[in-house]
Every structure is written in structure tokens, then in C-alpha cells.
C-alpha atoms as a PDB file:
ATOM      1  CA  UNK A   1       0.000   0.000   0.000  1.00  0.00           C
ATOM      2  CA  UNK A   2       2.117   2.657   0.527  1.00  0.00           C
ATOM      3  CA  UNK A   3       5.479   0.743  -1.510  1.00  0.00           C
ATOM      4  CA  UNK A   4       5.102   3.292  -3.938  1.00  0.00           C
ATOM      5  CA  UNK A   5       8.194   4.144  -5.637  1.00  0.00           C
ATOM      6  CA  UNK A   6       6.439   6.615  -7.770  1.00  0.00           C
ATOM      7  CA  UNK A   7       7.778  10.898  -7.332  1.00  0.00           C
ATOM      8  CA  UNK A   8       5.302  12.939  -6.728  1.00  0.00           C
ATOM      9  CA  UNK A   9       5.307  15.117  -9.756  1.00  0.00           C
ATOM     10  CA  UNK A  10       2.259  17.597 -10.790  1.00  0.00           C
ATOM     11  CA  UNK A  11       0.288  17.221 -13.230  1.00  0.00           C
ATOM     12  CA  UNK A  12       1.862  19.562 -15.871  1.00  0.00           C
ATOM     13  CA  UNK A  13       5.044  18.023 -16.176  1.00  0.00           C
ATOM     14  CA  UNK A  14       8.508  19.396 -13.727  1.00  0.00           C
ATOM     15  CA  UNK A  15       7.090  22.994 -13.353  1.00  0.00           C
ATOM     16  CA  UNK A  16       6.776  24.681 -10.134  1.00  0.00           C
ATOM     17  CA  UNK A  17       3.390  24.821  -8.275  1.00  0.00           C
ATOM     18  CA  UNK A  18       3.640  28.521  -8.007  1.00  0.00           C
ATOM     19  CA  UNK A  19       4.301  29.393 -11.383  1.00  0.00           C
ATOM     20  CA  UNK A  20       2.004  31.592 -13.533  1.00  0.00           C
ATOM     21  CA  UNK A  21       2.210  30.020 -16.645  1.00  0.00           C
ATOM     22  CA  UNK A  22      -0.500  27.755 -17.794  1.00  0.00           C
ATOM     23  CA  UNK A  23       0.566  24.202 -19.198  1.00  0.00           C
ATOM     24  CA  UNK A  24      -1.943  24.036 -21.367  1.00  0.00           C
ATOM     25  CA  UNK A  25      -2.163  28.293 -23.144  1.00  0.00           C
ATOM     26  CA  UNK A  26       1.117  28.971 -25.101  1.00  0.00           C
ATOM     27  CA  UNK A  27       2.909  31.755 -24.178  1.00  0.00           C
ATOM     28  CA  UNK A  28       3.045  34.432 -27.282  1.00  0.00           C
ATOM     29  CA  UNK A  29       6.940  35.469 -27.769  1.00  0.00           C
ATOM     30  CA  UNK A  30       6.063  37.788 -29.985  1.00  0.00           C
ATOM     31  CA  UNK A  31       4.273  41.337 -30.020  1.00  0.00           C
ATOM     32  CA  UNK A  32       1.106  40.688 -32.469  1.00  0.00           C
ATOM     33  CA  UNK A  33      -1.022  43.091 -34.062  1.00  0.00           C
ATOM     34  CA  UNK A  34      -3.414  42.366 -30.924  1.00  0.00           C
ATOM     35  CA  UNK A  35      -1.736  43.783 -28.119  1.00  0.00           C
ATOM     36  CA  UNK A  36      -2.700  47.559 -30.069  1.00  0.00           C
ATOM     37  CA  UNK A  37      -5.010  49.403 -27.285  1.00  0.00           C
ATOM     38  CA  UNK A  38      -7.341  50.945 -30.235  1.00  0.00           C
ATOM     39  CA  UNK A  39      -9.673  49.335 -33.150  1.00  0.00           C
ATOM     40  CA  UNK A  40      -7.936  50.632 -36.889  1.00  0.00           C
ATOM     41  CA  UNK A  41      -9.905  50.000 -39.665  1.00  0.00           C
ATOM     42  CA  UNK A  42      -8.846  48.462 -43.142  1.00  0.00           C
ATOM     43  CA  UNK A  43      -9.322  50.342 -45.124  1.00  0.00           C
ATOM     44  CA  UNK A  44      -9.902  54.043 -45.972  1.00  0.00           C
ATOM     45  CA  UNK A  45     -13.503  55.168 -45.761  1.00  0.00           C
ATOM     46  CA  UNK A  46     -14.892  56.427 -49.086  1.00  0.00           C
ATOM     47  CA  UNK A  47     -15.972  59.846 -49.688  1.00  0.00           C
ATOM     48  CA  UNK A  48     -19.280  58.700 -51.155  1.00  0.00           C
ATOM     49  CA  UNK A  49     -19.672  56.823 -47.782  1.00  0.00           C
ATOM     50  CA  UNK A  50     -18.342  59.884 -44.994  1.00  0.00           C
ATOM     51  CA  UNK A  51     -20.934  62.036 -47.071  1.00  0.00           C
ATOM     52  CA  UNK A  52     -23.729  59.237 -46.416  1.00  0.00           C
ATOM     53  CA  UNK A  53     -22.576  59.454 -42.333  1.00  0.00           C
ATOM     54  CA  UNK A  54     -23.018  63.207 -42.535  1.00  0.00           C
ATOM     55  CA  UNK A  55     -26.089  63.801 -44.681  1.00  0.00           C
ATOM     56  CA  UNK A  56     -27.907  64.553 -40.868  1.00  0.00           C
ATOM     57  CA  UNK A  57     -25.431  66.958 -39.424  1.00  0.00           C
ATOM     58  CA  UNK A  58     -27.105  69.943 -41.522  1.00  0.00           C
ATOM     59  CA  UNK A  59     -28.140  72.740 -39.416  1.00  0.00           C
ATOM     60  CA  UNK A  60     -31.872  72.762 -39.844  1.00  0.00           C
ATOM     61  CA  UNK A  61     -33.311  76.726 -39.192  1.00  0.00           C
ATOM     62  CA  UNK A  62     -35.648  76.756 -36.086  1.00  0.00           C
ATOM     63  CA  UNK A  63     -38.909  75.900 -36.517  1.00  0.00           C
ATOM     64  CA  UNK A  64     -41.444  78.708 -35.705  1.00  0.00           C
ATOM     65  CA  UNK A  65     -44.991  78.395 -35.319  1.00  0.00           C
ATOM     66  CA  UNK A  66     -47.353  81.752 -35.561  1.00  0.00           C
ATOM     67  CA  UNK A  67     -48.635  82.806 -32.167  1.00  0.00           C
ATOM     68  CA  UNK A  68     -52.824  82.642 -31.715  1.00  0.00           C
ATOM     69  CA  UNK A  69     -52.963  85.684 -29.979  1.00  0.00           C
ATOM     70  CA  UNK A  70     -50.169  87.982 -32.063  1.00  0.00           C
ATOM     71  CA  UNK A  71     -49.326  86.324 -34.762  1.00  0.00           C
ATOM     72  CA  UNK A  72     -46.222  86.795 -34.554  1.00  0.00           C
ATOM     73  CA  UNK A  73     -44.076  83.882 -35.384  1.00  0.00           C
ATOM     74  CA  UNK A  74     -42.236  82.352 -31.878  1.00  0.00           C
ATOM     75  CA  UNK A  75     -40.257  78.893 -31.409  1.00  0.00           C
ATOM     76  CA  UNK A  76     -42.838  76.333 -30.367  1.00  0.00           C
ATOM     77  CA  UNK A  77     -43.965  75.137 -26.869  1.00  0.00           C
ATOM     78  CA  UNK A  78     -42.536  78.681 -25.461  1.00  0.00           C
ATOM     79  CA  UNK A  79     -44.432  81.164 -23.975  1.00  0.00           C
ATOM     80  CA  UNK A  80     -45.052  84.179 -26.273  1.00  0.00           C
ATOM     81  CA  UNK A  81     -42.470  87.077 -25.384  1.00  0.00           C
ATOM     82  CA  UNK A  82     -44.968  89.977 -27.221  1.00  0.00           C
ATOM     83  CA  UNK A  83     -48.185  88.454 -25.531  1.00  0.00           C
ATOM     84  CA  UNK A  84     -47.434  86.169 -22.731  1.00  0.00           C
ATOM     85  CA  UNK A  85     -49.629  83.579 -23.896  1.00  0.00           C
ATOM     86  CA  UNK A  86     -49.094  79.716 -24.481  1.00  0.00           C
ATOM     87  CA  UNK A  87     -51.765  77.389 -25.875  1.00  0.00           C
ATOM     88  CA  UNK A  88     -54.512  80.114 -25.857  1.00  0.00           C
ATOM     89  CA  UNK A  89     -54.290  81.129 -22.162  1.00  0.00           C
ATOM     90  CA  UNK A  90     -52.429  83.780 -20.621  1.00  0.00           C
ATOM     91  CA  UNK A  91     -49.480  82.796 -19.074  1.00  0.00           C
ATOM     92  CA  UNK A  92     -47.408  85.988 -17.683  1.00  0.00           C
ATOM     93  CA  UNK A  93     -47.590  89.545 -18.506  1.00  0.00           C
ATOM     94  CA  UNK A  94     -45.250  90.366 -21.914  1.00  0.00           C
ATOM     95  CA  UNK A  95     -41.573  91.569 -21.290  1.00  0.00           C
ATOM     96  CA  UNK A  96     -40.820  94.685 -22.410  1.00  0.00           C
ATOM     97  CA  UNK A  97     -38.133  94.030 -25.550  1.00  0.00           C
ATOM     98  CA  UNK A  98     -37.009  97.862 -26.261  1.00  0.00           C
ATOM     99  CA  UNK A  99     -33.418  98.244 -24.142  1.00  0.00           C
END
């Protein structure tokens, strides 16, 4: 029973018990293309393609709605600076815009 005349040897072979290595990943020995901290692309993006990405950057003019009251032409959902209304009721008492 215990006539063993068998060394007690780990599992992976003469290595150490506290070593860091794996016996079973390879260690890479050389810098790859993978150890690069960023994504790079391919290939250069086309022009046709950059103008496709920024067909929806255009700055679109404000769109103005025409006030019930005045009808004067304001942003929408904002209180009317000339009248003080908003949706037909009055809201605050108009600013005075001469400086």
C-alpha cells in the first residue's frame, strides 16, 4: 500500500506549483497586431460613404410656429415674449423688448 516508488510530480510536467504560466495556453513570444489598445480600420472610408454618415449633421433653421394671440411667429412650446400667452391662455404679462 504505501510501496510506492512513484515521485510525486504535478500534473503539468517538472514545473513549479507557483508558477504563472499555464501548461496548457502557449505563451506568445512575440508582439502581435493584438496587443494595439485601439480598433484601426482596413481600409480608408470612401468619400461617397463619410458624405452618407453626414447627410444629418445639416443645421436645420428653427422651426417657428405663428402665435394665436399675435401672430407673430415664436419657437414652439414657449411662452409668447410679445403676448405672454401659451396654448390660448395667458401665461405671464409680456416683457418689455425695447433696451
Amino acid at each position: 500500500m504505501g510501496g510506492s516508488t512513484e515521485s510525486a510530480v504535478p500534473v503539468g510536467g517538472d514545473r513549479t506549483l507557483g508558477s504563472t504560466e499555464s501548461p496548457h495556453i502557449p505563451q506568445a513570444t512575440h508582439t502581435s497586431s493584438r496587443d494595439d489598445p485601439m480598433a484601426v480600420p482596413k481600409r480608408k472610408q470612401s468619400n461617397s460613404r463619410t458624405g452618407k454618415r453626414r447627410s444629418h449633421d445639416a443645421i436645420r433653421p428653427k422651426e417657428l410656429v405663428e402665435c394665436s394671440s399675435c401672430r407673430r411667429f415664436i419657437p414652439s412650446h414657449v411662452v409668447c415674449p410679445y403676448c405672454g400667452d401659451y396654448m390660448g391662455r395667458k401665461v405671464m404679462e409680456p416683457q418689455s423688448l425695447e433696451k
